[in-house]
C-alpha atoms as a PDB file:
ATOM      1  CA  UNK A   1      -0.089 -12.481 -29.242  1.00  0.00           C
ATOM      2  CA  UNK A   2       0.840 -15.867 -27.620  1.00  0.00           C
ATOM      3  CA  UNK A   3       4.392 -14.760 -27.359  1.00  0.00           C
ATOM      4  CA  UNK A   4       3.165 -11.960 -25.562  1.00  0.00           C
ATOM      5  CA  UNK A   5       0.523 -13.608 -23.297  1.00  0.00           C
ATOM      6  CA  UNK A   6       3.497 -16.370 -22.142  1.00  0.00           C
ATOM      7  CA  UNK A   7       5.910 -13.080 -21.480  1.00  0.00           C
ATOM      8  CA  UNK A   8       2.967 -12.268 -19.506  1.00  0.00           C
ATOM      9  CA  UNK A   9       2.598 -15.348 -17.354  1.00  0.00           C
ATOM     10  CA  UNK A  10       6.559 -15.734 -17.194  1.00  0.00           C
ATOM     11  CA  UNK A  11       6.439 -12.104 -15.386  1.00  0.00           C
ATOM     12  CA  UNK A  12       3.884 -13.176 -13.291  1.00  0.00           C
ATOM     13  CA  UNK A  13       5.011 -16.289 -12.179  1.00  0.00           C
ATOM     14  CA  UNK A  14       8.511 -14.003 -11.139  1.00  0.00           C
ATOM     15  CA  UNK A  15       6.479 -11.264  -9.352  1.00  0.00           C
ATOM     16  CA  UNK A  16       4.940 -14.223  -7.225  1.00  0.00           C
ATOM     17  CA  UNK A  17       7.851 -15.782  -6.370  1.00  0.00           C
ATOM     18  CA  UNK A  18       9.711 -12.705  -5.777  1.00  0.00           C
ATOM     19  CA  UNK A  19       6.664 -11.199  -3.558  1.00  0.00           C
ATOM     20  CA  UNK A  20       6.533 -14.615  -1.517  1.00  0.00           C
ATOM     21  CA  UNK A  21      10.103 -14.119  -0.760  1.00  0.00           C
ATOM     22  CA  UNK A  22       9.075 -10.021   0.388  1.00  0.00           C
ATOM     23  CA  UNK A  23       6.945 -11.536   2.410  1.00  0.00           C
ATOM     24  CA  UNK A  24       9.393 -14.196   4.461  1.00  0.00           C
ATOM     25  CA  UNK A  25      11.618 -11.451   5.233  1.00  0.00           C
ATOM     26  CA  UNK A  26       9.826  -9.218   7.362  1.00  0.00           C
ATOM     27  CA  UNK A  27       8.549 -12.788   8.978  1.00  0.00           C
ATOM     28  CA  UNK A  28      11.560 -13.848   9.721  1.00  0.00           C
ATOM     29  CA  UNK A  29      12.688 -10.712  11.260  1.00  0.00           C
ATOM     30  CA  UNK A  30      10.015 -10.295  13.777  1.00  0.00           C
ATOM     31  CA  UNK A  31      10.284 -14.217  14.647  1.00  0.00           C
ATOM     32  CA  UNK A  32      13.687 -13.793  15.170  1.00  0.00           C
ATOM     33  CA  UNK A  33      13.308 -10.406  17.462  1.00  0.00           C
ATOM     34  CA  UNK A  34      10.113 -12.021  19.202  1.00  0.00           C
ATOM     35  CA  UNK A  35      12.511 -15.419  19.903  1.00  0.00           C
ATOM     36  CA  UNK A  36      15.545 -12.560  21.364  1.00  0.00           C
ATOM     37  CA  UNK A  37      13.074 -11.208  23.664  1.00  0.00           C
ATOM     38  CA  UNK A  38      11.557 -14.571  24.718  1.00  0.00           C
ATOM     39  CA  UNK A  39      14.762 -16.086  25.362  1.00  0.00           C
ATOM     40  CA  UNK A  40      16.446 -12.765  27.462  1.00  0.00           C
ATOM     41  CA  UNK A  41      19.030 -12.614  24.267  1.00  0.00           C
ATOM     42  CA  UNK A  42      17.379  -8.966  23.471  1.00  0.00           C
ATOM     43  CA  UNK A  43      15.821  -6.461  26.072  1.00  0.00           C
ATOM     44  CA  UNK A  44      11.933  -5.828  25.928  1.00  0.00           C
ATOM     45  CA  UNK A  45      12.693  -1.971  25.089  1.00  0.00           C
ATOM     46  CA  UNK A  46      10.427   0.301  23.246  1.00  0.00           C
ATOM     47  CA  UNK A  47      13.189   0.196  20.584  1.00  0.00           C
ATOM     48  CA  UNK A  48      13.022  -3.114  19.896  1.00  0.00           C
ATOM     49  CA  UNK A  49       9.291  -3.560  20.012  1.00  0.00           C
ATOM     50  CA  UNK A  50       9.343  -0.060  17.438  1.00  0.00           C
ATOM     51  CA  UNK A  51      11.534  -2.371  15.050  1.00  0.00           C
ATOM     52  CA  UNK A  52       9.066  -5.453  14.978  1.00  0.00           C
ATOM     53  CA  UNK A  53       5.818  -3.140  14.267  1.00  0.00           C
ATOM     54  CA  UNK A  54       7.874  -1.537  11.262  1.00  0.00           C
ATOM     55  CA  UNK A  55       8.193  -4.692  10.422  1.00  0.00           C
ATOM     56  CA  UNK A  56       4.481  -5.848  10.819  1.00  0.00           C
ATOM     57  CA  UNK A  57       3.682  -2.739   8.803  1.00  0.00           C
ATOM     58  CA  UNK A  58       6.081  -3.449   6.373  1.00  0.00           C
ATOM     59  CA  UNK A  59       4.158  -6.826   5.788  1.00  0.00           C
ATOM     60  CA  UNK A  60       1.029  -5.872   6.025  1.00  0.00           C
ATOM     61  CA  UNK A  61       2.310  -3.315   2.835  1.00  0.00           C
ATOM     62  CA  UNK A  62       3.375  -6.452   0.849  1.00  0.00           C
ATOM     63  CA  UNK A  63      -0.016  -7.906   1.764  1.00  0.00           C
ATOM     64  CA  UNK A  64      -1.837  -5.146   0.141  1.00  0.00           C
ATOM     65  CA  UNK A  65       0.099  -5.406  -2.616  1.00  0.00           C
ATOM     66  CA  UNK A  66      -0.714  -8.198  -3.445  1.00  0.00           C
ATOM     67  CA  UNK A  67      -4.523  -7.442  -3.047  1.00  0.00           C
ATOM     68  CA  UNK A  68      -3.497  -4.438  -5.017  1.00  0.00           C
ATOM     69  CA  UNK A  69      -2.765  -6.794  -8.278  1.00  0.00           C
ATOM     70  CA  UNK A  70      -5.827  -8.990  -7.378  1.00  0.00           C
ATOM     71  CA  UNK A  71      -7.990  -6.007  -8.313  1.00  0.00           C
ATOM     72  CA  UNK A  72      -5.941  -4.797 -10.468  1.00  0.00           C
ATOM     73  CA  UNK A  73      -6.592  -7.907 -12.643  1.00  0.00           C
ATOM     74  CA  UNK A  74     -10.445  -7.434 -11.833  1.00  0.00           C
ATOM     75  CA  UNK A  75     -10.246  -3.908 -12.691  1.00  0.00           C
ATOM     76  CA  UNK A  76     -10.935  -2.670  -9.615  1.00  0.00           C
ATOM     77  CA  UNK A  77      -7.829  -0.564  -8.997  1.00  0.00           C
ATOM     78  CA  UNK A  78      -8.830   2.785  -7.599  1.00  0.00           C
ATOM     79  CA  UNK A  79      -6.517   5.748  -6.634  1.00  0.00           C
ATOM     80  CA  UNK A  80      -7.432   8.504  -3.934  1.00  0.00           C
ATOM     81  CA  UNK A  81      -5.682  11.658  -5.276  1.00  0.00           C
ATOM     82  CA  UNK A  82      -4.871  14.707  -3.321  1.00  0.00           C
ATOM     83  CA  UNK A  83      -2.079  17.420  -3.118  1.00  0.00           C
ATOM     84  CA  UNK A  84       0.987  15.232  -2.060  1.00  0.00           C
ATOM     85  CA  UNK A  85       4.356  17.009  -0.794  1.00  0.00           C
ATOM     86  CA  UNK A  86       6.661  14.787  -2.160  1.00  0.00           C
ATOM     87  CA  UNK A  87       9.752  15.902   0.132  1.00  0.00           C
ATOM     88  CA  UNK A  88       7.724  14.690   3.487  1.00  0.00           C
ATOM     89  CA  UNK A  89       6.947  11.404   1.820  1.00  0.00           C
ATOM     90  CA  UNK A  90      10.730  10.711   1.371  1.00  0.00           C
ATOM     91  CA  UNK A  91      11.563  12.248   4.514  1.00  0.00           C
ATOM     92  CA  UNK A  92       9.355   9.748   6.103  1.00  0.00           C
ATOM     93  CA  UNK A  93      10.929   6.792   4.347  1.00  0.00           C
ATOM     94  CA  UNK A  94      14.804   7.687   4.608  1.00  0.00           C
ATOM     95  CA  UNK A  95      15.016   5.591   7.784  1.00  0.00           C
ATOM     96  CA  UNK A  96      13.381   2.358   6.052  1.00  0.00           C
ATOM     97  CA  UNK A  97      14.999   3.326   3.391  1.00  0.00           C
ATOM     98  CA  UNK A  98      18.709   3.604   4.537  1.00  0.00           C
ATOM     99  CA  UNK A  99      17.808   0.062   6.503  1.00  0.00           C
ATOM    100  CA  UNK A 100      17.282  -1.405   3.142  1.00  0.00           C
ATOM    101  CA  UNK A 101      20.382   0.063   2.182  1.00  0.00           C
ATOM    102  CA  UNK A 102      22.408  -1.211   4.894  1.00  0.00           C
ATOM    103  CA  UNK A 103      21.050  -4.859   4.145  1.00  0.00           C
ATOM    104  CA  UNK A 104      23.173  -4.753   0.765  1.00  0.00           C
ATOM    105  CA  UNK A 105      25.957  -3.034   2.043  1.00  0.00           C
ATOM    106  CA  UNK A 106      25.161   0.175   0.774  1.00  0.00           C
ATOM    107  CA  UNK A 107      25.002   3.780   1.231  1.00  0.00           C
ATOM    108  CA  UNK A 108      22.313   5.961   1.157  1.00  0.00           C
ATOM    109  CA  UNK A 109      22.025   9.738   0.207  1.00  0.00           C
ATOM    110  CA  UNK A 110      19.101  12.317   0.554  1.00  0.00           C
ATOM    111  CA  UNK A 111      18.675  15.381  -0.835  1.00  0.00           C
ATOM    112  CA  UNK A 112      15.043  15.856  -0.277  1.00  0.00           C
ATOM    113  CA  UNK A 113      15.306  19.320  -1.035  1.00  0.00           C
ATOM    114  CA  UNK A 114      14.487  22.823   0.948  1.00  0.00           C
ATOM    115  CA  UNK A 115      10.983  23.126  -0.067  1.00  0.00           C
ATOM    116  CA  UNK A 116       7.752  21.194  -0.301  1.00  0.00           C
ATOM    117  CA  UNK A 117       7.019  20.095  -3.661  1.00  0.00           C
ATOM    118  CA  UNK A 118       3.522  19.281  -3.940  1.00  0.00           C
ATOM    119  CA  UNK A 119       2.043  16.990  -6.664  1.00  0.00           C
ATOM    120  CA  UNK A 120      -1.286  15.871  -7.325  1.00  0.00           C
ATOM    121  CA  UNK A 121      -1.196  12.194  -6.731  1.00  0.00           C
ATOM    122  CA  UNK A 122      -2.110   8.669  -4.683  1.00  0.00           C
ATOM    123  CA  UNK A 123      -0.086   8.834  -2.027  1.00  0.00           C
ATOM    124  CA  UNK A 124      -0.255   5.484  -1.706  1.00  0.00           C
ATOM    125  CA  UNK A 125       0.637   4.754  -4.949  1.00  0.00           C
ATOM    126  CA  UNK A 126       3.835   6.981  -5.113  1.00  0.00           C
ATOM    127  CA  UNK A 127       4.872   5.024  -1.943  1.00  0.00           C
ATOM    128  CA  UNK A 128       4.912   1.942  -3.750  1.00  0.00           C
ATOM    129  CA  UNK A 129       6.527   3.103  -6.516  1.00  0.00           C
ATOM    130  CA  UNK A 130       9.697   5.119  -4.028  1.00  0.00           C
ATOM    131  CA  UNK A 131       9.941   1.766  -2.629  1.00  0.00           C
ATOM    132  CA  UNK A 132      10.312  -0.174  -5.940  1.00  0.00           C
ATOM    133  CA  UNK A 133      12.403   2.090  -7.221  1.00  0.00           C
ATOM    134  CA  UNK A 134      14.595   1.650  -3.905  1.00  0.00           C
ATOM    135  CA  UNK A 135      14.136  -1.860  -3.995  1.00  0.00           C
ATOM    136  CA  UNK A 136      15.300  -2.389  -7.653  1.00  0.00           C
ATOM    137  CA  UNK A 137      18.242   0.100  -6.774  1.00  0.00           C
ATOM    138  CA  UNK A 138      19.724  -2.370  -4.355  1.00  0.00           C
ATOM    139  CA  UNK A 139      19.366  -5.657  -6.254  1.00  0.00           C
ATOM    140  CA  UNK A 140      21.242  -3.901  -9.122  1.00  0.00           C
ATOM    141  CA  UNK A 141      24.164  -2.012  -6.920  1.00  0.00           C
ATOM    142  CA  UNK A 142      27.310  -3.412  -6.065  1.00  0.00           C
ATOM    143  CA  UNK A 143      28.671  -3.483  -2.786  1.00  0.00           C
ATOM    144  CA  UNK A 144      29.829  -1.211  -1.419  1.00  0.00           C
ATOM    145  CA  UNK A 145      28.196   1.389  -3.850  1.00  0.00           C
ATOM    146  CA  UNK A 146      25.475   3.991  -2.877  1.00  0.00           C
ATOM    147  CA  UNK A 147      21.647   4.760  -3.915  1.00  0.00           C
ATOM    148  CA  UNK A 148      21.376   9.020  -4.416  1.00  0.00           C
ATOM    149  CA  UNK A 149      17.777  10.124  -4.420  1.00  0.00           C
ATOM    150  CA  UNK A 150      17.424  14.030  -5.269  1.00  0.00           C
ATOM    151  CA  UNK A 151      14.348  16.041  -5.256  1.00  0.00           C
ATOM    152  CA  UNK A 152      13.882  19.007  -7.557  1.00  0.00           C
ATOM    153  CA  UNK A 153      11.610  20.485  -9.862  1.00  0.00           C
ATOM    154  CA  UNK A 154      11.982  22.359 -12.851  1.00  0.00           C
ATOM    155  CA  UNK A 155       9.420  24.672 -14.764  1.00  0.00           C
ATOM    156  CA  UNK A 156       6.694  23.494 -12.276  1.00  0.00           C
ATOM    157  CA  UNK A 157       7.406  19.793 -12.983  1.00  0.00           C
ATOM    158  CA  UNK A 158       8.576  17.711  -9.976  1.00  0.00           C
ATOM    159  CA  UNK A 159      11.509  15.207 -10.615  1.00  0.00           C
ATOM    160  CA  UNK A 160      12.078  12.409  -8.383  1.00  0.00           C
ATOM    161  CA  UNK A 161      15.706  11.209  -9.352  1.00  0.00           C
ATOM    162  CA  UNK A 162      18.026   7.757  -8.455  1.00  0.00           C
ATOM    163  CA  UNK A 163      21.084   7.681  -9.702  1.00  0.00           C
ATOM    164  CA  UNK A 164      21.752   4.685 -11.222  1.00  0.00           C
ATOM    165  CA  UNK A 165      25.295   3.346  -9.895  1.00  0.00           C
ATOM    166  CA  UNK A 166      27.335   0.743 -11.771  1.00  0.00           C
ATOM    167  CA  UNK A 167      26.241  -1.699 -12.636  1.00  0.00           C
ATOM    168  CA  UNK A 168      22.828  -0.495 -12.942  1.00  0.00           C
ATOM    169  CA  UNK A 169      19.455  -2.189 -14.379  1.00  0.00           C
ATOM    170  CA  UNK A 170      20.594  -4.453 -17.020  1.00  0.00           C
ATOM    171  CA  UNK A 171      19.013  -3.351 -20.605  1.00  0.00           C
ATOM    172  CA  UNK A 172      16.985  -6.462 -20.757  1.00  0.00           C
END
């Protein structure tokens, strides 16, 4: 049990330091755009100012994650289910998502399907876990490689698959 409860800590201890780096890199992104404008390096365009609130949103995501372990600790955790197409909620991703793609030097494909595929589920929560599963993807692909994420379902069971590419998740 004491092996287990300093696993515990070790993983938390990792997730912190890991999320505090999530969390400088959408910072440093709008700083950087902000300082572009300011200084006449960058245009004030709709484009640009589109890019920084992803960005902000992107944040304030991390931010509620980490409120999101906070009460999960406290068991408080709650999840608002509700029918869930699956194919919109990557369809609304794939442009975040192929940006996080680009930033490792890698190539994203979509098959989101033709049709909706509805689930019962936290929409929220199935968010998170498309962008983990994105996130994890990158860290473990080499360059140049690509992250394939294909939408199906099979005797009324949805299946959200990605690939793994070489290397891949080590076993550990």
């Amino acid at each position: 049990m004491g092996e287990t409860l300093t696993a515990n800590e070790e993983l938390r201890q990792r997730w912190l330091a890991d999320t505090s780096h999530e969390l400088r890199t959408p910072l440093a992104v709008i700083k950087a755009e902000t300082e572009a404008m300011l200084d006449g390096v960058r245009e004030i365009t709709r484009e640009n100012l589109l890019s920084i609130f992803q960005e902000i949103n992107h944040l304030h995501k991390l931010i509620d994650d980490v409120a999101d372990l906070s009460n999960l600790d406290l068991g408080n955790l709650r999840y608002n289910k509700e029918i869930l197409d699956l194919r919109e909620l990557l369809i609304s991703k794939r442009n975040r998502i192929q940006r996080s793609c680009e930033e490792y030097k890698l190539t994203f494909v979509c098959d989101p399907g033709k049709s909706e595929l509805l689930v019962w589920a936290d929409e929220v929560r199935m968010s998170q876990m498309l962008d983990n599963l994105i996130t994890n993807s990158c860290k473990y692909t080499d360059s140049p490689g690509k992250i394939p994420i294909r939408l199906s379902s099979h005797s009324g069971n949805a299946e959200r698959i990605v690939e793994e590419v070489c290397p891949g998740v080590p076993e550990d």
